[in-house]
N, C-alpha and C. Protein backbone atom coordinates (compact mmCIF):
# COMPACT_ATOMS: atom_id res chain seq x y z
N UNK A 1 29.39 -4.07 -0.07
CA UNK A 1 28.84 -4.70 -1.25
C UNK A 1 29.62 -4.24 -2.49
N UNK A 2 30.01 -3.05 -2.31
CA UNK A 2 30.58 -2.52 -3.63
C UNK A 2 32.05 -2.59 -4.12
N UNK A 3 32.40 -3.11 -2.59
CA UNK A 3 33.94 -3.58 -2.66
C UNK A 3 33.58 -4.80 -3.15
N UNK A 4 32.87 -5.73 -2.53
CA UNK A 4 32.53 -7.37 -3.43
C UNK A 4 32.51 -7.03 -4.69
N UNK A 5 31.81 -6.25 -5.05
CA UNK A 5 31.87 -6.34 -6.70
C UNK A 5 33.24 -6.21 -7.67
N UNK A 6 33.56 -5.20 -6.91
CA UNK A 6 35.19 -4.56 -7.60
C UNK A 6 35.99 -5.45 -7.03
N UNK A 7 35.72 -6.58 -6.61
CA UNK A 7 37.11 -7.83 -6.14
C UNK A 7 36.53 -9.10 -6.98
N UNK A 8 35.47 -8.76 -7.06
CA UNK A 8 34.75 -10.08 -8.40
C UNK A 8 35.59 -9.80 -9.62
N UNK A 9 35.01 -8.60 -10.05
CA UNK A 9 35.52 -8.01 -11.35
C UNK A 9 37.07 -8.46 -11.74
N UNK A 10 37.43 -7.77 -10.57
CA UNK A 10 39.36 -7.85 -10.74
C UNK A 10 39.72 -9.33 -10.57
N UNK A 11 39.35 -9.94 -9.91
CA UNK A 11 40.00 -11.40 -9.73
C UNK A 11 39.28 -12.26 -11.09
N UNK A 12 38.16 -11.74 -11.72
CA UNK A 12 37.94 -12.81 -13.17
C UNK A 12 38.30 -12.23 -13.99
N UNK A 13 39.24 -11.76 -14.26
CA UNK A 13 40.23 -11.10 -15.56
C UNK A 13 40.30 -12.61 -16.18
N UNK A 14 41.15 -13.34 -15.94
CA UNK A 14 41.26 -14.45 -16.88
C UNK A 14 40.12 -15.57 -17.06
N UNK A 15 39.01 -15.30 -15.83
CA UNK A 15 38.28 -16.61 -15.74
C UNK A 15 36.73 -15.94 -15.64
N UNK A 16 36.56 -15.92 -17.24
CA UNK A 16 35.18 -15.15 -17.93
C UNK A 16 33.94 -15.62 -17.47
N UNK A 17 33.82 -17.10 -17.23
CA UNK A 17 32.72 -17.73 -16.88
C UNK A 17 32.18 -17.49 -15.52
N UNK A 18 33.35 -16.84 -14.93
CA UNK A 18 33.05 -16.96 -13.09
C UNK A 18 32.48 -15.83 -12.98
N UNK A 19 32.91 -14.40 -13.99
CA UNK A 19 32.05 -13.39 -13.79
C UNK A 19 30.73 -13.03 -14.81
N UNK A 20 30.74 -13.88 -15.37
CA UNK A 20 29.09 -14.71 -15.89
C UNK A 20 28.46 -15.32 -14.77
N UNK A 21 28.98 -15.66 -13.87
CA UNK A 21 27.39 -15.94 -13.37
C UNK A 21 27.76 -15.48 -11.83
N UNK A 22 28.46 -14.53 -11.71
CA UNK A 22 28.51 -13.39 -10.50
C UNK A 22 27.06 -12.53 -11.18
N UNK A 23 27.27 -12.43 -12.38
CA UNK A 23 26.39 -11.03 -12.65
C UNK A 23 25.02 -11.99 -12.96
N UNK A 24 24.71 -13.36 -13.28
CA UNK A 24 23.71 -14.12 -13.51
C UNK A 24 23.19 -13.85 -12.13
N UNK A 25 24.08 -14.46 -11.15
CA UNK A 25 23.21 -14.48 -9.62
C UNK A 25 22.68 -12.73 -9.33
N UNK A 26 23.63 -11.65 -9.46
CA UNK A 26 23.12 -10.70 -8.87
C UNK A 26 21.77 -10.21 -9.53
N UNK A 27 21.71 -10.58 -11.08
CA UNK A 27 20.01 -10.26 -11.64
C UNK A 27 19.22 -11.11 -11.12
N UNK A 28 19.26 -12.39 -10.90
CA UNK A 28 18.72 -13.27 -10.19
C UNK A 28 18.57 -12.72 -9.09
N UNK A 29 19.00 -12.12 -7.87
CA UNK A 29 18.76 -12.02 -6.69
C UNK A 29 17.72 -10.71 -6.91
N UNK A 30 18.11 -9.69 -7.81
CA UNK A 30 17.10 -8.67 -8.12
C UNK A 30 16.20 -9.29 -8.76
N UNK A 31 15.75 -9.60 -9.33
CA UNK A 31 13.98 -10.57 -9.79
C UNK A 31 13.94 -11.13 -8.60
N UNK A 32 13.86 -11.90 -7.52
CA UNK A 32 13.76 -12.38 -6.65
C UNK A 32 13.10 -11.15 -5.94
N UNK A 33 13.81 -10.17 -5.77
CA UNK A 33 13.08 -9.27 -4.75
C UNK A 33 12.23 -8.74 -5.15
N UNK A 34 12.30 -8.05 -6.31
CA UNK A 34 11.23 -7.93 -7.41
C UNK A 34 9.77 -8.48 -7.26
N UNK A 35 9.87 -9.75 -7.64
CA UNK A 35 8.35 -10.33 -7.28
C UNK A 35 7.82 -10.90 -5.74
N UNK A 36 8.62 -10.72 -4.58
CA UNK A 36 8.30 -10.51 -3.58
C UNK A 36 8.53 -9.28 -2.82
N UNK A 37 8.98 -8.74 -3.23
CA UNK A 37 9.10 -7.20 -2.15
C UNK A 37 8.24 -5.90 -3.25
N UNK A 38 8.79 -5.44 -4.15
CA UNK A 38 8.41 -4.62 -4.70
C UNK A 38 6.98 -4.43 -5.47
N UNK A 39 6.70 -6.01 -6.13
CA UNK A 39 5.65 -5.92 -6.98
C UNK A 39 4.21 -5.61 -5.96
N UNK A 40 4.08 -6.92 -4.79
CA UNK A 40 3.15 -7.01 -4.07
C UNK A 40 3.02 -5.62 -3.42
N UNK A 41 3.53 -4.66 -3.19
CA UNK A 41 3.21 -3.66 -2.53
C UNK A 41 3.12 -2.45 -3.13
N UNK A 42 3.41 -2.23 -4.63
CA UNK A 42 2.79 -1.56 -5.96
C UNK A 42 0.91 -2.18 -6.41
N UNK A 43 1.13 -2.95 -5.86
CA UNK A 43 -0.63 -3.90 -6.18
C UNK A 43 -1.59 -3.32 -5.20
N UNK A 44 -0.83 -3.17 -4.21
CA UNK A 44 -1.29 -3.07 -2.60
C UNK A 44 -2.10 -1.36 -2.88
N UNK A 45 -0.64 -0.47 -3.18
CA UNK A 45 -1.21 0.60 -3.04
C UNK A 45 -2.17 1.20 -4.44
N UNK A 46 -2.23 0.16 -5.34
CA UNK A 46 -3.24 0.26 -6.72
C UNK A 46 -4.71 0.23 -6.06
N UNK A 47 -4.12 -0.70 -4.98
CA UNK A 47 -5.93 -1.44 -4.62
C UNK A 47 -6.35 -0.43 -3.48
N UNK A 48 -5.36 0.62 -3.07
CA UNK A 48 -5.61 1.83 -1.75
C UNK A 48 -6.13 2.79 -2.36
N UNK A 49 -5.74 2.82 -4.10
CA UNK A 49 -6.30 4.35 -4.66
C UNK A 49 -7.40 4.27 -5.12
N UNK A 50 -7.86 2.82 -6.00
CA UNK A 50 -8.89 2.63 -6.11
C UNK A 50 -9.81 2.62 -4.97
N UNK A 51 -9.65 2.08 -3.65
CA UNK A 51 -10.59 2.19 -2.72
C UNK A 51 -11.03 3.84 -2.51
N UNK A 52 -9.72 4.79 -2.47
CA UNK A 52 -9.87 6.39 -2.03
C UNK A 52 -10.83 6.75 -3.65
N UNK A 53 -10.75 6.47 -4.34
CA UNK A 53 -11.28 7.28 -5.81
C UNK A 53 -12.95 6.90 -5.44
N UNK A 54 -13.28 5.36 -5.01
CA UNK A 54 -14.59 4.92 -4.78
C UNK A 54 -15.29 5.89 -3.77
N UNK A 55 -14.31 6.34 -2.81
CA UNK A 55 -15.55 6.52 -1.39
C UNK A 55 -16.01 7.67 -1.95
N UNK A 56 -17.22 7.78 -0.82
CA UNK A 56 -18.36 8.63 -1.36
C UNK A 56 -18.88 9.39 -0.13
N UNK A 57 -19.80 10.67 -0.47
CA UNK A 57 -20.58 10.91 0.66
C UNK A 57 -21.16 9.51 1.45
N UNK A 58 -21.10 9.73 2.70
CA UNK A 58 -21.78 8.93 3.58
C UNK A 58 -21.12 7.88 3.94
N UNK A 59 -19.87 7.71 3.29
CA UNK A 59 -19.10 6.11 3.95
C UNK A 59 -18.61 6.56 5.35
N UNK A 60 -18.23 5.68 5.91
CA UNK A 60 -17.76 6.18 7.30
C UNK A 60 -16.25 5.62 6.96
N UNK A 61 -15.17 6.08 7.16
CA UNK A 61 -13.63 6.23 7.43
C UNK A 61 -12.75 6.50 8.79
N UNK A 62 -11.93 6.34 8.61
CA UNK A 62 -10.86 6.11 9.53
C UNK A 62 -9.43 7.12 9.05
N UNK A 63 -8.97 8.19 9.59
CA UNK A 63 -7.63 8.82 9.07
C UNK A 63 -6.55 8.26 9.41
N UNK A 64 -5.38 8.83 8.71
CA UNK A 64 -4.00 8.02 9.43
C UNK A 64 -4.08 8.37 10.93
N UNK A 65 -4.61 9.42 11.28
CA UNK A 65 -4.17 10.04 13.06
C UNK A 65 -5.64 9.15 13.90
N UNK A 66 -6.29 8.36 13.16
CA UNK A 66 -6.95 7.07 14.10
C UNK A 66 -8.37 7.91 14.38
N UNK A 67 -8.83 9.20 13.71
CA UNK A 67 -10.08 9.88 13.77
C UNK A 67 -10.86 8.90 13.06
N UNK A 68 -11.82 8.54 13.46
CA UNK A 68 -13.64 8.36 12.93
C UNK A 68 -14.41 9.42 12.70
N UNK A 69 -14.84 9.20 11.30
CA UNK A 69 -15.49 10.11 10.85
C UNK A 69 -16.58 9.36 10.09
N UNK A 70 -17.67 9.88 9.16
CA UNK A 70 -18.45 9.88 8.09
C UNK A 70 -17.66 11.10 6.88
N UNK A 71 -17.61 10.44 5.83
CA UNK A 71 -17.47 11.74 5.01
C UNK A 71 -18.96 12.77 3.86
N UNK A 72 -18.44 13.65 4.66
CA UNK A 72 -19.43 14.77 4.17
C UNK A 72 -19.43 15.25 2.97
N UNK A 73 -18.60 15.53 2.33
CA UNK A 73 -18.15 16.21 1.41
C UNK A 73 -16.80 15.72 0.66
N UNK A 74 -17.28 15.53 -0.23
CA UNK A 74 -15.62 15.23 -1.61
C UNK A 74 -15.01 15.88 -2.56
N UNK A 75 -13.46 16.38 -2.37
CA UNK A 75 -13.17 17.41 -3.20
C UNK A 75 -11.79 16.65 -4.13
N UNK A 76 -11.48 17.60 -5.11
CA UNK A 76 -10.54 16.81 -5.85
C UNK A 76 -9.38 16.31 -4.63
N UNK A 77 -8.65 16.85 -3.94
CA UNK A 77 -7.64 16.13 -2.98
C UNK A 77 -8.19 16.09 -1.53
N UNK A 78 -9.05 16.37 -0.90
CA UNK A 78 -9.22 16.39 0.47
C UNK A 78 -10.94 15.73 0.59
N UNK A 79 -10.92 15.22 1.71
CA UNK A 79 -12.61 15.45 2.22
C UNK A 79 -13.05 16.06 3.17
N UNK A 80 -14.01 16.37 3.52
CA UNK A 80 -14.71 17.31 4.53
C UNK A 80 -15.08 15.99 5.53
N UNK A 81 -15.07 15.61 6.43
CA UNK A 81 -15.54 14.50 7.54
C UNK A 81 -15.68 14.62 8.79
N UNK A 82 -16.94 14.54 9.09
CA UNK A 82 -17.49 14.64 9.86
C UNK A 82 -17.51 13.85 11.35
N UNK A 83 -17.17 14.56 12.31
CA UNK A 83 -16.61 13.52 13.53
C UNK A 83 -17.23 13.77 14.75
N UNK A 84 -18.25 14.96 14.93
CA UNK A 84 -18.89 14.96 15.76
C UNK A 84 -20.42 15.57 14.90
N UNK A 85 -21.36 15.77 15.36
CA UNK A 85 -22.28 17.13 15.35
C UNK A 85 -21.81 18.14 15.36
N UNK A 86 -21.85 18.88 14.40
CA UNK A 86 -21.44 20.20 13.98
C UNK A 86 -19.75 20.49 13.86
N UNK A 87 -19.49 19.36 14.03
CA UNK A 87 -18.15 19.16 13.95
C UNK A 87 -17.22 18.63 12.82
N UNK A 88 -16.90 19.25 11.58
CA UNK A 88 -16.06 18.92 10.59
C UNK A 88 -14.87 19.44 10.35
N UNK A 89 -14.09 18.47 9.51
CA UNK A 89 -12.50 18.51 9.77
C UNK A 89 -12.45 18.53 8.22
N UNK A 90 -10.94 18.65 7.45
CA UNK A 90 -10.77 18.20 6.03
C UNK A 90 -9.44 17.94 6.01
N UNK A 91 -9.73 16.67 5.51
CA UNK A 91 -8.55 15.62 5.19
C UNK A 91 -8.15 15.50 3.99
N UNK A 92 -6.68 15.22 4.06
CA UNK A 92 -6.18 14.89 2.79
C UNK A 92 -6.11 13.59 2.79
N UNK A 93 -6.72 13.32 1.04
CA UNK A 93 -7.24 11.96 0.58
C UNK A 93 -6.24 10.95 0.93
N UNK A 94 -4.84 11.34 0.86
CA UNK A 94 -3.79 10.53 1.22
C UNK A 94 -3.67 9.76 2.53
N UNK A 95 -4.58 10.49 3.26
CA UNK A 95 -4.71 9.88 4.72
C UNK A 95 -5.81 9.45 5.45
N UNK A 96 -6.75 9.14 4.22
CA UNK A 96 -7.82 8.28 5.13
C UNK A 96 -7.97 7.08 4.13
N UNK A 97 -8.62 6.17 5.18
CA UNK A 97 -9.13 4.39 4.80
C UNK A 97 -10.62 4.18 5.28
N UNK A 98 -10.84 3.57 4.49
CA UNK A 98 -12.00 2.50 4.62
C UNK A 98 -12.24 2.06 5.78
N UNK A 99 -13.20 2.35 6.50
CA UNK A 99 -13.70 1.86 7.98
C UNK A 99 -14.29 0.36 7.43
N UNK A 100 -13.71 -0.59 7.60
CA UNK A 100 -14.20 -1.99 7.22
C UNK A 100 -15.11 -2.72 8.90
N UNK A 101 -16.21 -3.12 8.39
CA UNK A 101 -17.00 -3.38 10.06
C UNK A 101 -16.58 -4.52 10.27
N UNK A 102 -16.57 -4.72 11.89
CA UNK A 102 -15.86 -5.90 12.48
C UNK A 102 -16.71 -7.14 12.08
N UNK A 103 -16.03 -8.31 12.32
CA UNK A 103 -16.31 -9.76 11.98
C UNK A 103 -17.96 -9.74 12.78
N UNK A 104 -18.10 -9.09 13.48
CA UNK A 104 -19.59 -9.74 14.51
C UNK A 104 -20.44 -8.87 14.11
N UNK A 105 -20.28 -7.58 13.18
CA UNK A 105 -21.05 -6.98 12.56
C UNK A 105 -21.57 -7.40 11.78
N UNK A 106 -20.77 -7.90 10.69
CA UNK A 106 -21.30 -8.90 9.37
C UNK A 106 -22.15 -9.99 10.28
N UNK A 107 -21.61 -10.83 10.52
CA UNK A 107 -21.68 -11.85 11.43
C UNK A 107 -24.06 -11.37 11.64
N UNK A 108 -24.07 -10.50 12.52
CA UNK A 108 -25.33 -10.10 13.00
C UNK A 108 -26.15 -9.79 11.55
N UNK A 109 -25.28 -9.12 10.60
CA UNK A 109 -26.27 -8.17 9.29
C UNK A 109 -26.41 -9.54 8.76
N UNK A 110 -26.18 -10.63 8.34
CA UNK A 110 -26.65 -12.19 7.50
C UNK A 110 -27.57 -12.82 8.50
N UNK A 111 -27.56 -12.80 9.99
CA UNK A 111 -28.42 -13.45 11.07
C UNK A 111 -29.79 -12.65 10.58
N UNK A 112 -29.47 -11.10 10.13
CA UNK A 112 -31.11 -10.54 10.20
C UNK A 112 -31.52 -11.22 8.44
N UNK A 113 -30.61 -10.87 7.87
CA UNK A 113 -31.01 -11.09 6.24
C UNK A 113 -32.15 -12.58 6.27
N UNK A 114 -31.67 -13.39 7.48
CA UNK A 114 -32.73 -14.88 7.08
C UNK A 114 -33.73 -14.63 7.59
């Protein structure tokens, strides 16, 4: 890539316009990735910290290493979570998620609501 550039450069010595829009396309190709690669997954992990800042005693979670727990206890970086009876672990906040209940869970909790 970096040889492309330094053979752009050198070959539009006389022909100004051609390396006007060498450097038009390459900002162009960066905004391009920009609002599909980079932005959406800065949003992504906005919407992961807000979820970690929300949970609370008693939500039930999931760690990166695939443990089920309830969390017991909330500290500034870790939680205390609970995975058996008498059984607690402490995680760093960085590595647990939101236990979201399956489709037939919801599904049953609106069947009782009527």
């Amino acid at each position: 890539m970096l040889n492309y550039i330094l053979l752009q450069v050198a070959e539009t010595g006389a022909e100004g316009q051609n390396q006007w829009s060498f450097w038009i396309m390459m900002i162009a190709i960066f905004v391009v990735m920009w609002l599909f690669m980079i932005r959406p997954q800065q949003k992504k992990q906005k919407e992961l910290q807000k979820q970690r800042e929300a949970m609370q005693r008693g939500d039930k979670v999931i760690t990166a290493g695939g443990i089920h727990g309830e969390i017991k206890e909330v500290k500034d970086n870790y939680f205390v979570i609970s995975i058996a009876k008498d059984v607690h672990i402490r995680v760093d906040k960085a590595s647990v998620y939101a236990m979201e209940e399956p489709d037939s869970a919801k599904k049953d909790d609106k069947k009782e609501d009527k």
